[in-house]
C-alpha atoms as a PDB file:
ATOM      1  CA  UNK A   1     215.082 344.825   8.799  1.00  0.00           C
ATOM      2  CA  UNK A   2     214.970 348.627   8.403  1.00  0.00           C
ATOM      3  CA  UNK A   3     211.640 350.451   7.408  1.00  0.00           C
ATOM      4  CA  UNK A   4     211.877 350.929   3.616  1.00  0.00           C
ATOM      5  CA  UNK A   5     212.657 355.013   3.621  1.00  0.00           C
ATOM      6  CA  UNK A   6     215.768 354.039   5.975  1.00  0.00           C
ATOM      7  CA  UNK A   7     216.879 351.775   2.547  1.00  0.00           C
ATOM      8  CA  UNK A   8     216.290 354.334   0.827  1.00  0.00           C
ATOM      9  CA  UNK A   9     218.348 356.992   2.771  1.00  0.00           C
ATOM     10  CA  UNK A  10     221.284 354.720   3.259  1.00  0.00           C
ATOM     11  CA  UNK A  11     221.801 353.908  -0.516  1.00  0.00           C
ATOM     12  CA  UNK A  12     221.743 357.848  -1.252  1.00  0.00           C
ATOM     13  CA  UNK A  13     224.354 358.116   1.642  1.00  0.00           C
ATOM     14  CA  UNK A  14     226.377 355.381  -0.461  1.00  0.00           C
ATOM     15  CA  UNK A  15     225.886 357.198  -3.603  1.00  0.00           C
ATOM     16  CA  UNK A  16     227.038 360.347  -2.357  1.00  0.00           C
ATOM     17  CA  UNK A  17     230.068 358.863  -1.127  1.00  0.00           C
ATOM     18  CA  UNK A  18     231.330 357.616  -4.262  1.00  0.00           C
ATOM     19  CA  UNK A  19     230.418 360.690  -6.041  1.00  0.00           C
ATOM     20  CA  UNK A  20     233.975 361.552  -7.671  1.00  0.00           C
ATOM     21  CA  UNK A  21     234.884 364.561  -9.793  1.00  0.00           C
ATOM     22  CA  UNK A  22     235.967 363.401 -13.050  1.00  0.00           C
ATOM     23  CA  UNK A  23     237.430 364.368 -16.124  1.00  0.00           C
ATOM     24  CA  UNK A  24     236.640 364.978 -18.696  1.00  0.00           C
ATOM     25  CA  UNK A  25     233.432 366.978 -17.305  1.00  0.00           C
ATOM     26  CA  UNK A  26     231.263 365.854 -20.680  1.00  0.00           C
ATOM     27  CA  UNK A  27     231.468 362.512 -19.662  1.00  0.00           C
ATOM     28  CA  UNK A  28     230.681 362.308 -15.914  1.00  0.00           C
ATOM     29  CA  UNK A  29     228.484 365.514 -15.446  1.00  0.00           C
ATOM     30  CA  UNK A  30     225.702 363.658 -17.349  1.00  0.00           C
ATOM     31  CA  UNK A  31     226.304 360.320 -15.206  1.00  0.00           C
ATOM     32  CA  UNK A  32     226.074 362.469 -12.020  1.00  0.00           C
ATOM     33  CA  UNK A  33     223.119 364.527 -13.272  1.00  0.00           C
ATOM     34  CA  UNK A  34     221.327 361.341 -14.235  1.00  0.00           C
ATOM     35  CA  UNK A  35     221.886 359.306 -10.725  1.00  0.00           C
ATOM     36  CA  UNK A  36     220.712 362.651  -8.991  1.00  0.00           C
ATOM     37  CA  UNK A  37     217.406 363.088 -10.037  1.00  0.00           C
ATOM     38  CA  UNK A  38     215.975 361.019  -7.830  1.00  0.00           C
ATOM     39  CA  UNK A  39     213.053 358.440  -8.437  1.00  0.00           C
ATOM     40  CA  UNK A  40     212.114 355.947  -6.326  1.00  0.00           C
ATOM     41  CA  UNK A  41     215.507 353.833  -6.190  1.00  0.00           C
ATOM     42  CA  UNK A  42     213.054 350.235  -6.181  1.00  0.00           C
ATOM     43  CA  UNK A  43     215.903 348.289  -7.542  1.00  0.00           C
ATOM     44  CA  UNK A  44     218.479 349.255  -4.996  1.00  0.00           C
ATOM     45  CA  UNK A  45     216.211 348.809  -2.365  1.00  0.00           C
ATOM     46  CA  UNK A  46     215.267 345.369  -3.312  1.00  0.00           C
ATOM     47  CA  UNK A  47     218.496 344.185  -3.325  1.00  0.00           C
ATOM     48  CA  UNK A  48     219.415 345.750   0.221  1.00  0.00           C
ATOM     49  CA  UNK A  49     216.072 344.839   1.474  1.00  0.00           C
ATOM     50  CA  UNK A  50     216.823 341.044  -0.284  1.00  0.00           C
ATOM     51  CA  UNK A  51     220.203 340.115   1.314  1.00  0.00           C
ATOM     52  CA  UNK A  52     218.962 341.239   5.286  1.00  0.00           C
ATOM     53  CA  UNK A  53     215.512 339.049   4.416  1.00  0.00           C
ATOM     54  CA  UNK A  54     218.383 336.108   3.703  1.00  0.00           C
ATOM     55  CA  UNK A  55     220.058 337.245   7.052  1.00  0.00           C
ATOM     56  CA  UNK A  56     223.013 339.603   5.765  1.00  0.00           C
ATOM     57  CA  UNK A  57     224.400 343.095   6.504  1.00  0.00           C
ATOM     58  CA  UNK A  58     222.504 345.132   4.021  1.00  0.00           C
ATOM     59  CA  UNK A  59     225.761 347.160   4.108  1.00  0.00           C
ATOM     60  CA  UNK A  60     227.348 343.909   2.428  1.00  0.00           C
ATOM     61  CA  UNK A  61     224.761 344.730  -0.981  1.00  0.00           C
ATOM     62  CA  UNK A  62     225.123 348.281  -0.653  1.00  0.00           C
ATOM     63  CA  UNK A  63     227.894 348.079  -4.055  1.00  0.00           C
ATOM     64  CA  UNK A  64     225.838 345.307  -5.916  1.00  0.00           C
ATOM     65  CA  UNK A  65     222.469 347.716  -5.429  1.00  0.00           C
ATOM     66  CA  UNK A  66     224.518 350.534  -7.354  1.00  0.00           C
ATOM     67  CA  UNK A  67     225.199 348.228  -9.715  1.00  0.00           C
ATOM     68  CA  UNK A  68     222.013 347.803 -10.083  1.00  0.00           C
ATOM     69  CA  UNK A  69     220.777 351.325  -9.895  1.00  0.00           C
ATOM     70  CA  UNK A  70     223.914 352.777 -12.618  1.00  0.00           C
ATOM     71  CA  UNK A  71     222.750 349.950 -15.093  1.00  0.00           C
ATOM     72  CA  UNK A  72     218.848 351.031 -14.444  1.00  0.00           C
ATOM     73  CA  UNK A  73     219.985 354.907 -15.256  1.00  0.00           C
ATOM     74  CA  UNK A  74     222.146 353.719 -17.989  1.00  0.00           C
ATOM     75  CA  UNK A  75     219.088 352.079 -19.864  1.00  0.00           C
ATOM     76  CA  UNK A  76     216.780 355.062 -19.076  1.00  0.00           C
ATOM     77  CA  UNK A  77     219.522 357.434 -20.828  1.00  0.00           C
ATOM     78  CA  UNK A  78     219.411 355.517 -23.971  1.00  0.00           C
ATOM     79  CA  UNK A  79     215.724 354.870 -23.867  1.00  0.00           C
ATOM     80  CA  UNK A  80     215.244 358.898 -23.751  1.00  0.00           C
ATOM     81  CA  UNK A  81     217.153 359.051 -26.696  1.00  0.00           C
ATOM     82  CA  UNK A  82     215.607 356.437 -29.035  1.00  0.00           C
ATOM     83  CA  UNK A  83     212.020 357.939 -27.448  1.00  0.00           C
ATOM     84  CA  UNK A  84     213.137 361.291 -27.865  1.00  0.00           C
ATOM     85  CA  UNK A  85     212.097 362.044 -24.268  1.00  0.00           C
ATOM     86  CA  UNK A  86     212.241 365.849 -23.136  1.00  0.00           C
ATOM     87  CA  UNK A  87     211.579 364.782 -19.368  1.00  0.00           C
ATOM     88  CA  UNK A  88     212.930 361.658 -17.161  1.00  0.00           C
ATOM     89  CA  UNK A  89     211.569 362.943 -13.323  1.00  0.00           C
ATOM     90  CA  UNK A  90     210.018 365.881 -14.371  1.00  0.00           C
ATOM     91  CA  UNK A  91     213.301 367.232 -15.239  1.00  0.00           C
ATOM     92  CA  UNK A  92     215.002 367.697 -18.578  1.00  0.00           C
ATOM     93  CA  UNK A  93     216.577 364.728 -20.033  1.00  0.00           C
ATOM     94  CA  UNK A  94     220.077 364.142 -20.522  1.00  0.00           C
ATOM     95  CA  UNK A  95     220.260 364.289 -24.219  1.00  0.00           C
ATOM     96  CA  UNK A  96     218.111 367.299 -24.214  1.00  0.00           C
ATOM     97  CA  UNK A  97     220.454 368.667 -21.726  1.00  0.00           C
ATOM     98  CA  UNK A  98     223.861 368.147 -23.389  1.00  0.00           C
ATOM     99  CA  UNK A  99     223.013 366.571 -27.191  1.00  0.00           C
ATOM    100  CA  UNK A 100     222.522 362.916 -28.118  1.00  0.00           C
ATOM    101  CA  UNK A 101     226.209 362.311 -28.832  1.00  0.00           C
ATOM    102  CA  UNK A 102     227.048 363.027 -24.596  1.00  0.00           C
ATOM    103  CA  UNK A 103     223.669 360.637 -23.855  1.00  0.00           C
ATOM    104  CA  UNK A 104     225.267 357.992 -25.872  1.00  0.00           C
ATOM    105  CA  UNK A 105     228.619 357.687 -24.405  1.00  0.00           C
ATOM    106  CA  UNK A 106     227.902 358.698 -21.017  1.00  0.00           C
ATOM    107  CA  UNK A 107     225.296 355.927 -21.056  1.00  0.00           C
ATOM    108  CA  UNK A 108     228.523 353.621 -22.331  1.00  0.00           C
ATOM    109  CA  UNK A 109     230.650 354.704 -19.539  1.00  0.00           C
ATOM    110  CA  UNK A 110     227.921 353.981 -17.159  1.00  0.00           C
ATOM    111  CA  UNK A 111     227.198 350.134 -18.223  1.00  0.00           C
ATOM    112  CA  UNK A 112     231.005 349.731 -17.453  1.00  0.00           C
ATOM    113  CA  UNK A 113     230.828 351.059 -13.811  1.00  0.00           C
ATOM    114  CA  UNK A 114     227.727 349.264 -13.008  1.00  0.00           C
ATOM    115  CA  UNK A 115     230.371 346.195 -13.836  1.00  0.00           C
ATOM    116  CA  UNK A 116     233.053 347.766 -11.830  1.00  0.00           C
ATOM    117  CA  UNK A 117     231.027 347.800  -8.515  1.00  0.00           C
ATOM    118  CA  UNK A 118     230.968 344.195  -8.881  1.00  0.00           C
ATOM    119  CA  UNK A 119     234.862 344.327  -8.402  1.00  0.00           C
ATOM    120  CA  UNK A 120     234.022 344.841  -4.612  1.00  0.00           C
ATOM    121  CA  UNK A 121     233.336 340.990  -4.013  1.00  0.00           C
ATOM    122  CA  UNK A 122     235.302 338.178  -3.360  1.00  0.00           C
ATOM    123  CA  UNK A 123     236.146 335.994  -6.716  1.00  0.00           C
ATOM    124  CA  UNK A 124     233.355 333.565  -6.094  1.00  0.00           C
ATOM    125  CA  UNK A 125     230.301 335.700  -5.350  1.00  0.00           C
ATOM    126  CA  UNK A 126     231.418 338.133  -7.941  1.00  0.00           C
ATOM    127  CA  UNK A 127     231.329 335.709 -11.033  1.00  0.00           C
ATOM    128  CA  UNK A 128     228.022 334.694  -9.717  1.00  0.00           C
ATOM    129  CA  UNK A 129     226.441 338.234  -9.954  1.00  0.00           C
ATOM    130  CA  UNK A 130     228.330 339.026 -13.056  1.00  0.00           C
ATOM    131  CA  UNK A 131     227.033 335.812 -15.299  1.00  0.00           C
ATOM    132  CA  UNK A 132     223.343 336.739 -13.377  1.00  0.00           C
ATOM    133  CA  UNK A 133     223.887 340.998 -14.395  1.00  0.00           C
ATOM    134  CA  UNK A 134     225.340 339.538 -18.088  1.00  0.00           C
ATOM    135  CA  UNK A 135     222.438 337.845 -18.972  1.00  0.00           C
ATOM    136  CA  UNK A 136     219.713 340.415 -17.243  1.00  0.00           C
ATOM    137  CA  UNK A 137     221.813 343.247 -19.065  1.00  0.00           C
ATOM    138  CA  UNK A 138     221.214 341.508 -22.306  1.00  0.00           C
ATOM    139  CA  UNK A 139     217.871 340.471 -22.005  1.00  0.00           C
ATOM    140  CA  UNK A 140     217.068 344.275 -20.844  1.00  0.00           C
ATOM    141  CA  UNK A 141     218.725 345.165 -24.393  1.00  0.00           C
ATOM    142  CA  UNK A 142     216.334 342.744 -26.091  1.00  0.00           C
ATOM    143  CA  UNK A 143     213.487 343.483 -24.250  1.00  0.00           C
ATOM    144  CA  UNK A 144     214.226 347.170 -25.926  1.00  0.00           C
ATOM    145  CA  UNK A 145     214.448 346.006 -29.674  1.00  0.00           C
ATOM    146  CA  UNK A 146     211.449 344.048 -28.837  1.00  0.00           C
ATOM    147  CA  UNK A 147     209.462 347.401 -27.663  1.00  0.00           C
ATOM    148  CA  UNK A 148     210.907 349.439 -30.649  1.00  0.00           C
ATOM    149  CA  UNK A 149     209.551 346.640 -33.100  1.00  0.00           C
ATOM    150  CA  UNK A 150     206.546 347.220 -31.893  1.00  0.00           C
ATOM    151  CA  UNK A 151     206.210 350.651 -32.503  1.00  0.00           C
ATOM    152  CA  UNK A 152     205.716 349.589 -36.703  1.00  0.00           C
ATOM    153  CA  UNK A 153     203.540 346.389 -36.190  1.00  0.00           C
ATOM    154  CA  UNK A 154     199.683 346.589 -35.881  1.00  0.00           C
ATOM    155  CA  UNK A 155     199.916 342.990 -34.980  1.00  0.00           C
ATOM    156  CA  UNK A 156     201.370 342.417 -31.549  1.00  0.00           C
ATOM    157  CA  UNK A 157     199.975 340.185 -29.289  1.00  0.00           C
ATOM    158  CA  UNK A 158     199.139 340.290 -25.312  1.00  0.00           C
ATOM    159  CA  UNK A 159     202.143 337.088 -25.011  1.00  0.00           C
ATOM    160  CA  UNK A 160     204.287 339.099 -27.275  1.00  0.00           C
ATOM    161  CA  UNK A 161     203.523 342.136 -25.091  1.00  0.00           C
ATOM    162  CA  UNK A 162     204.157 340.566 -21.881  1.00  0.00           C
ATOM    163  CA  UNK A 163     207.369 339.253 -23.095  1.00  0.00           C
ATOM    164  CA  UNK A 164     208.938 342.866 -24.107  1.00  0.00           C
ATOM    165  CA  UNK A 165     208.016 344.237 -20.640  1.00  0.00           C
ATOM    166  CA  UNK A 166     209.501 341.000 -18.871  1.00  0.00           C
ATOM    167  CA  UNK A 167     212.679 341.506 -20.788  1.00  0.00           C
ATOM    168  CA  UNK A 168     212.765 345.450 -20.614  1.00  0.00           C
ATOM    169  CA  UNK A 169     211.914 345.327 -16.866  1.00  0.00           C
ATOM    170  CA  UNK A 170     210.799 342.437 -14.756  1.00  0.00           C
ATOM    171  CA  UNK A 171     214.102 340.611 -14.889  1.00  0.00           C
ATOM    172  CA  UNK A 172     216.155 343.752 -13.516  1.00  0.00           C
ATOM    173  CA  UNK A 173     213.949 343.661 -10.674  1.00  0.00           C
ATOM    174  CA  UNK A 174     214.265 340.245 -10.351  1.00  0.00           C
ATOM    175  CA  UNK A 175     217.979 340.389 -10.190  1.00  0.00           C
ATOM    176  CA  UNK A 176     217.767 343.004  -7.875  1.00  0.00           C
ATOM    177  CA  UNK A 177     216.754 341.000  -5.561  1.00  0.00           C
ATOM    178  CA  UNK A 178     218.221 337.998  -6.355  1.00  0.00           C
ATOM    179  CA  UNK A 179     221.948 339.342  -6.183  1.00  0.00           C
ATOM    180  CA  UNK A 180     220.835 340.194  -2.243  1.00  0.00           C
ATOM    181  CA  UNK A 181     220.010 336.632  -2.275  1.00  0.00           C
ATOM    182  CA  UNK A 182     223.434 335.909  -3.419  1.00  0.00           C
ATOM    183  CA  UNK A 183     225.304 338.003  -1.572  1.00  0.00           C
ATOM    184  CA  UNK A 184     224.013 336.555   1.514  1.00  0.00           C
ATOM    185  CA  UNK A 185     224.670 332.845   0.593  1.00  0.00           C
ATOM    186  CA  UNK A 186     221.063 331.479   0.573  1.00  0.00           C
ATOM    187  CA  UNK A 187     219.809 328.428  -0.917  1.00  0.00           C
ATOM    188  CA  UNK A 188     219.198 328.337  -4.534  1.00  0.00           C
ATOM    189  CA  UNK A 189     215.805 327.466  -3.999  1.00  0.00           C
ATOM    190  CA  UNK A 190     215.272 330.534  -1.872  1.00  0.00           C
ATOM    191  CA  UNK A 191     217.304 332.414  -4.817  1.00  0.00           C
ATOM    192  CA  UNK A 192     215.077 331.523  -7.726  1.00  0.00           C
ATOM    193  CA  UNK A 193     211.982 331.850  -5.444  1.00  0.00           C
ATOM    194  CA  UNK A 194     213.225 335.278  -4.719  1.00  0.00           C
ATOM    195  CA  UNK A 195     213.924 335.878  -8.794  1.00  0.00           C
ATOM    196  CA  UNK A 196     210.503 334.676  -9.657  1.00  0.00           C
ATOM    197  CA  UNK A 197     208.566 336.870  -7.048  1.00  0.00           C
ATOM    198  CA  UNK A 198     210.569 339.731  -8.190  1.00  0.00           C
ATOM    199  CA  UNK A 199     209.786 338.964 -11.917  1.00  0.00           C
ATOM    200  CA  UNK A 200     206.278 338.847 -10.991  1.00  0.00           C
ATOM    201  CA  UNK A 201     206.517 342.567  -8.963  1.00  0.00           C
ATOM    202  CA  UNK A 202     208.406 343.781 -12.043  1.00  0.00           C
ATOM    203  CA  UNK A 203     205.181 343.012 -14.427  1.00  0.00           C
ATOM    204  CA  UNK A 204     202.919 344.303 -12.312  1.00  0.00           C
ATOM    205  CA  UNK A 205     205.217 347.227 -11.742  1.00  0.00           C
ATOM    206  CA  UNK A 206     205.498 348.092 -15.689  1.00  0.00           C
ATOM    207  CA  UNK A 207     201.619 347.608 -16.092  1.00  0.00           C
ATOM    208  CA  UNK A 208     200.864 350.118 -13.474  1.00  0.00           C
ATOM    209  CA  UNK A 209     203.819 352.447 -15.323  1.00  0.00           C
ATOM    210  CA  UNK A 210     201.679 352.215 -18.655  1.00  0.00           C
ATOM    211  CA  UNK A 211     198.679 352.660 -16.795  1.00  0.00           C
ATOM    212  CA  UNK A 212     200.384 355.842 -15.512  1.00  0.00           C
ATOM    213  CA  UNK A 213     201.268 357.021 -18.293  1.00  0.00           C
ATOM    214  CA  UNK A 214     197.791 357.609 -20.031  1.00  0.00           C
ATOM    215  CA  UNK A 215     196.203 358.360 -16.485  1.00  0.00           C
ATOM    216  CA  UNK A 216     198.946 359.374 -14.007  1.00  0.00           C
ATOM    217  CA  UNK A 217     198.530 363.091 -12.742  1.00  0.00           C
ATOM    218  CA  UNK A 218     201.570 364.616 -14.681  1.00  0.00           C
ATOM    219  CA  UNK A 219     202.431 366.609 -11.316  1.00  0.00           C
ATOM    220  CA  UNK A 220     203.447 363.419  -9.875  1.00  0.00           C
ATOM    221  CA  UNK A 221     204.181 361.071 -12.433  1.00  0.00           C
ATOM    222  CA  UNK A 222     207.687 362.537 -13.501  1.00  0.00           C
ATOM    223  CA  UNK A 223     207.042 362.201 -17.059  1.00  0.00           C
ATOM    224  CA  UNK A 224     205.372 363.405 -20.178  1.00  0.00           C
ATOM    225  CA  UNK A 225     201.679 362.356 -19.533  1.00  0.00           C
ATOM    226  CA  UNK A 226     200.293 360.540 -22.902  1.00  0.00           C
ATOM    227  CA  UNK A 227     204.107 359.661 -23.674  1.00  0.00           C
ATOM    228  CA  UNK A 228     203.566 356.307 -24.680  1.00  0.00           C
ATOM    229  CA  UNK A 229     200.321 357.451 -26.984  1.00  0.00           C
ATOM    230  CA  UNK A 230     202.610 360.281 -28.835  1.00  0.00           C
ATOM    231  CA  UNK A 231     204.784 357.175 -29.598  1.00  0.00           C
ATOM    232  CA  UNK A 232     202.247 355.149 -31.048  1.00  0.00           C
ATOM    233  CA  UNK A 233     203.545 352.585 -28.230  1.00  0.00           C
ATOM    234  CA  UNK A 234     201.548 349.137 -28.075  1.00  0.00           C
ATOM    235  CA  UNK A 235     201.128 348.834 -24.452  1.00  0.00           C
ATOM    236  CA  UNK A 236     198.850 346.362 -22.636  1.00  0.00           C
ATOM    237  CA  UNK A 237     195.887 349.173 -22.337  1.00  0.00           C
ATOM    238  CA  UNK A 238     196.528 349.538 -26.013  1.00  0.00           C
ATOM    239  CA  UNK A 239     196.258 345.882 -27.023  1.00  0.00           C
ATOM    240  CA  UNK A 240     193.169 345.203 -24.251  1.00  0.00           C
ATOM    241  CA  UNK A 241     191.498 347.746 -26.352  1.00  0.00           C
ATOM    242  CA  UNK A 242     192.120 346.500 -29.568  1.00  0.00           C
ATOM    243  CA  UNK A 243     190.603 343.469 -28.333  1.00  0.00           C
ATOM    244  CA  UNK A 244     187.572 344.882 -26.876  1.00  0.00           C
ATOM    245  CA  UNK A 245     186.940 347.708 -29.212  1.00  0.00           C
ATOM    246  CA  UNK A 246     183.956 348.055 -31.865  1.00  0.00           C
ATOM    247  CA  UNK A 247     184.988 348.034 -35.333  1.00  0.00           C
ATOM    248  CA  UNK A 248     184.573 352.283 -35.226  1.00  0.00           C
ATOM    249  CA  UNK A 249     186.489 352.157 -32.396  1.00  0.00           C
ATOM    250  CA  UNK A 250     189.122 349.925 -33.727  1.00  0.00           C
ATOM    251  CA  UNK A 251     189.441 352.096 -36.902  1.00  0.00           C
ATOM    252  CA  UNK A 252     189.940 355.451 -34.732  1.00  0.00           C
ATOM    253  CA  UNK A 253     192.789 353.650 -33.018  1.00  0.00           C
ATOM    254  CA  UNK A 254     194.901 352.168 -35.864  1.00  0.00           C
ATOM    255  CA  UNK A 255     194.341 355.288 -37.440  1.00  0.00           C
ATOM    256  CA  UNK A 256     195.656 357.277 -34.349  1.00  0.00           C
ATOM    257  CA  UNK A 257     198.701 354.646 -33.906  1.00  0.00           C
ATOM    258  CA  UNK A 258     199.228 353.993 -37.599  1.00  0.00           C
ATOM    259  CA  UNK A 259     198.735 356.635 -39.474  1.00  0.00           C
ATOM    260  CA  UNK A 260     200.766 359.019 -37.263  1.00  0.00           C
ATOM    261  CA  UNK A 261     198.640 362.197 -37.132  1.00  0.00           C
ATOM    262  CA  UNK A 262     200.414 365.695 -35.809  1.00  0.00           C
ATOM    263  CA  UNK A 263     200.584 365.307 -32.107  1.00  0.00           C
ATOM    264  CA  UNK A 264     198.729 367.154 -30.029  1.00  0.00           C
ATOM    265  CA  UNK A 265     196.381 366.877 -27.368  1.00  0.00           C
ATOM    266  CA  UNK A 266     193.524 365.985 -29.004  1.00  0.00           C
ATOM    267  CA  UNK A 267     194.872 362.496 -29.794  1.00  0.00           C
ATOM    268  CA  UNK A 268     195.796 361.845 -26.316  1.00  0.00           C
ATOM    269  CA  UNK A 269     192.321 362.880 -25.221  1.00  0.00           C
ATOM    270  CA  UNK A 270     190.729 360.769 -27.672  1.00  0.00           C
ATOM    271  CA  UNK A 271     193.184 357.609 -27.224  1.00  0.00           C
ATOM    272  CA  UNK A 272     192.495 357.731 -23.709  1.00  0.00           C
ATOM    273  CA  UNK A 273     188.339 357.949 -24.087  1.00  0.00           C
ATOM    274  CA  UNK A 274     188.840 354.797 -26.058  1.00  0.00           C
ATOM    275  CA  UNK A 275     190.736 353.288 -23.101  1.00  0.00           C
ATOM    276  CA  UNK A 276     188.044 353.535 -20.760  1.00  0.00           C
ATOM    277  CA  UNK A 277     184.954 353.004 -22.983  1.00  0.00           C
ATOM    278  CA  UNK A 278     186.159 349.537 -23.870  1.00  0.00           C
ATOM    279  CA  UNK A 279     187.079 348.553 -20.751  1.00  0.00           C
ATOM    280  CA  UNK A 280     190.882 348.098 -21.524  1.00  0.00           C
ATOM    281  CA  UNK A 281     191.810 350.801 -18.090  1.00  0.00           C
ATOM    282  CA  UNK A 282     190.033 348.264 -16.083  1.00  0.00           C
ATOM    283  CA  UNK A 283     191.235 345.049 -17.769  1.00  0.00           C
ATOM    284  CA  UNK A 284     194.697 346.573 -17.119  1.00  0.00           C
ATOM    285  CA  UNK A 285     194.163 347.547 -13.545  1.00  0.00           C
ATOM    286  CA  UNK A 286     193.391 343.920 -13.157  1.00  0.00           C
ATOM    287  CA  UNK A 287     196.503 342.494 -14.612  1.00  0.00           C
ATOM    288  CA  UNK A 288     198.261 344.664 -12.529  1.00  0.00           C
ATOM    289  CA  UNK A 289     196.620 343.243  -9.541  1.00  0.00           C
ATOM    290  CA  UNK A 290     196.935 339.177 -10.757  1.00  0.00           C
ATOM    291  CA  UNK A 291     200.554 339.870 -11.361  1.00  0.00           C
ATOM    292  CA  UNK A 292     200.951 341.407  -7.857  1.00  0.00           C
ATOM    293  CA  UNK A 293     198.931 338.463  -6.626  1.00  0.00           C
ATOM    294  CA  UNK A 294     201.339 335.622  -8.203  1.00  0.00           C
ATOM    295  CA  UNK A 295     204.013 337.310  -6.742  1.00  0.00           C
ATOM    296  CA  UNK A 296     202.517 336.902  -2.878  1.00  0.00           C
ATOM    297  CA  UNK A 297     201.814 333.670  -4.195  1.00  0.00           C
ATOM    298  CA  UNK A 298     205.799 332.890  -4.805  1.00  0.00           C
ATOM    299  CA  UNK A 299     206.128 334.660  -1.333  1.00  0.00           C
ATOM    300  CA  UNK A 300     204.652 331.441   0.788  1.00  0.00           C
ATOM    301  CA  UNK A 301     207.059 329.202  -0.717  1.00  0.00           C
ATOM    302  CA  UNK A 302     210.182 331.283   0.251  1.00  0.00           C
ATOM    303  CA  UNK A 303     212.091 329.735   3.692  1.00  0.00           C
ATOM    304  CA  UNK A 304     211.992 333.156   5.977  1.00  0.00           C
ATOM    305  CA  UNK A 305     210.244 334.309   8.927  1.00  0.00           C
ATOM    306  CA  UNK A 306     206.433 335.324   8.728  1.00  0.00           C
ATOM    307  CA  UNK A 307     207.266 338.535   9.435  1.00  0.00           C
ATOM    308  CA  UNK A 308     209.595 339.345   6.951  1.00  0.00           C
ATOM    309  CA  UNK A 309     207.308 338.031   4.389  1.00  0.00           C
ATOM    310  CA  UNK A 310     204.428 340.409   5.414  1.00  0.00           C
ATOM    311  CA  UNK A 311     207.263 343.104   4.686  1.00  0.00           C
ATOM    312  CA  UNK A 312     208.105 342.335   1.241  1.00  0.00           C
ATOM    313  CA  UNK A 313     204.123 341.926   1.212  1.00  0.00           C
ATOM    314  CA  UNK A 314     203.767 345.108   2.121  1.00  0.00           C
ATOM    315  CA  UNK A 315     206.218 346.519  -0.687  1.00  0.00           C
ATOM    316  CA  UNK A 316     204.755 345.025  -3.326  1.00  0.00           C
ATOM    317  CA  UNK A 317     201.133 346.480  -2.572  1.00  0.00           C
ATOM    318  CA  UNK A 318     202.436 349.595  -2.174  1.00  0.00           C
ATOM    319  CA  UNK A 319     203.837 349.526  -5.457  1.00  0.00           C
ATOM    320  CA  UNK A 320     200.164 348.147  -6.826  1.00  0.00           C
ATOM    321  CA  UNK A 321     198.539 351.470  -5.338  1.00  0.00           C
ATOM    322  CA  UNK A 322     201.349 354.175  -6.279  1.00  0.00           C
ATOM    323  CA  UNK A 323     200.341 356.632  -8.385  1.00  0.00           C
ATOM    324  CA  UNK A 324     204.122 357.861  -9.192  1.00  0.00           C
END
């Protein structure tokens, strides 16, 4: 097992090497620009760090975990758009970049690659991580619609929540690391053990993302502070509050989320106050940690070493304590 950055380093030296110019320029500039701007490349990882924890050549994963990571960019290109994003990594989005019409299709073009990588396996392991990316790819897509349908329903619950984020995020990280699982020929019970601890990361993973996006320091966060407030998003802190709030405090938030006031600051300001007075930061922070904790919990039942378990241990809490 290699030491996490060393993952990292060796899926950018991967990426780099298949970095091909293109034609025409409008389509591939915007795939290139978007797989360049860094971030913290968790899914790759995963699935490199997945198939040596089964006993394989991470170098065997390395074209499953761009798979992975061209999909993930794909879905952040056409999120931008329907959220009308100006940042993604602190840096200008690509549909603010080049104009919706490029985001769209280069974010086409880029859900067809992620397949192609695939091509790189023999018949039998392919079909099994194309029926697992086919139905993670179309959950993802649900788990969207699900999140947009939000945005005009004061009636969400915490299930329905938990749902949309498990969809939109938690089973991509799951099949991250379930496609190293794969690739190295494990057990299925060591597979779906693997899927459901990564399920589990990828909730507590999106919880600490909303958490971050009322509270994160904007420096380090990558993205518009208060994003998810601007967009009237119904986010876990959001529907903890809801639950806890007085009836004035209730009002002031359906008002602020309903009602759609001009955006400034003030109403991220004032969203956030409400956060923290009725206890819906710290009933968050807490999910985040009893999703993190179920996850460990899955650990103990996979069949590898002790000392490979303390490693993917030691991934998840750093994920719990990040604060990008």
């Amino acid at each position: 097992m290699l030491p996490i950055n060393q993952y990292q380093e060796q899926f950018l030296v991967y990426l780099q090497n298949q970095k091909k110019d293109k034609e025409p320029k409008n389509l591939y500039e915007p795939i290139d620009y978007i797989l360049q701007l860094g971030g913290k490349r968790m899914r790759p990882v995963l699935t490199l760090m997945s198939a040596e924890i089964f006993d394989a050549d991470y170098k065997k994963a390395l074209p499953a975990a761009l798979a992975v990571e061209v999909f993930h960019n794909f879905s952040l290109v056409h999120d931008d758009i329907m959220d009308d994003a100006p940042l993604r990594r602190g840096k200008i989005t690509v549909h603010e970049k080049w104009n919706v019409n490029t985001g769209i299709l280069s974010g086409d073009a880029m859900l067809i690659l992620a397949y192609q990588h695939f091509e790189k396996y023999e018949p039998r392991i392919f079909r099994k991580l194309a029926k697992l990316f086919s139905k993670t790819a179309l959950e993802v897509c649900e788990g969207q619609q699900y999140d947009v349908d939000f945005e005009t329903r004061d009636d969400v619950t915490i299930p329905e929540y938990l749902k949309m984020i498990e969809y939109k995020t938690a089973v991509l990280v799951a099949a991250a690391m379930k496609m190293g699982a794969i690739i190295a020929e494990t057990s299925k019970e060591n597979a779906k053990l693997i899927y459901d601890f990564g399920l589990n990361l990828g909730l507590a993973f999106q919880l600490q993302d909303d958490y971050l996006d009322a509270f994160g320091d904007p420096d380090t966060f990558g993205k518009q502070v208060g994003g998810d407030i601007i967009e009237n998003k119904k986010t876990y802190l959001y529907l903890k509050a809801i639950e806890f709030a007085s009836e004035e405090q209730k009002a002031q938030l359906l008002h602020f989320f309903c009602v759609q006031p001009e955006v400034n600051g003030d109403k991220i300001i004032a969203v956030k106050e409400i956060f923290n007075a009725t206890g819906a930061s710290e009933a968050t922070q807490k999910a985040i940690q009893g999703f993190t904790l179920k996850a460990f919990k899955t650990l103990k039942k996979i069949k590898i070493s002790e000392d490979k378990k303390a490693i993917l241990k030691t991934f998840g809490e750093n994920l719990m304590s990040r604060n990008v």
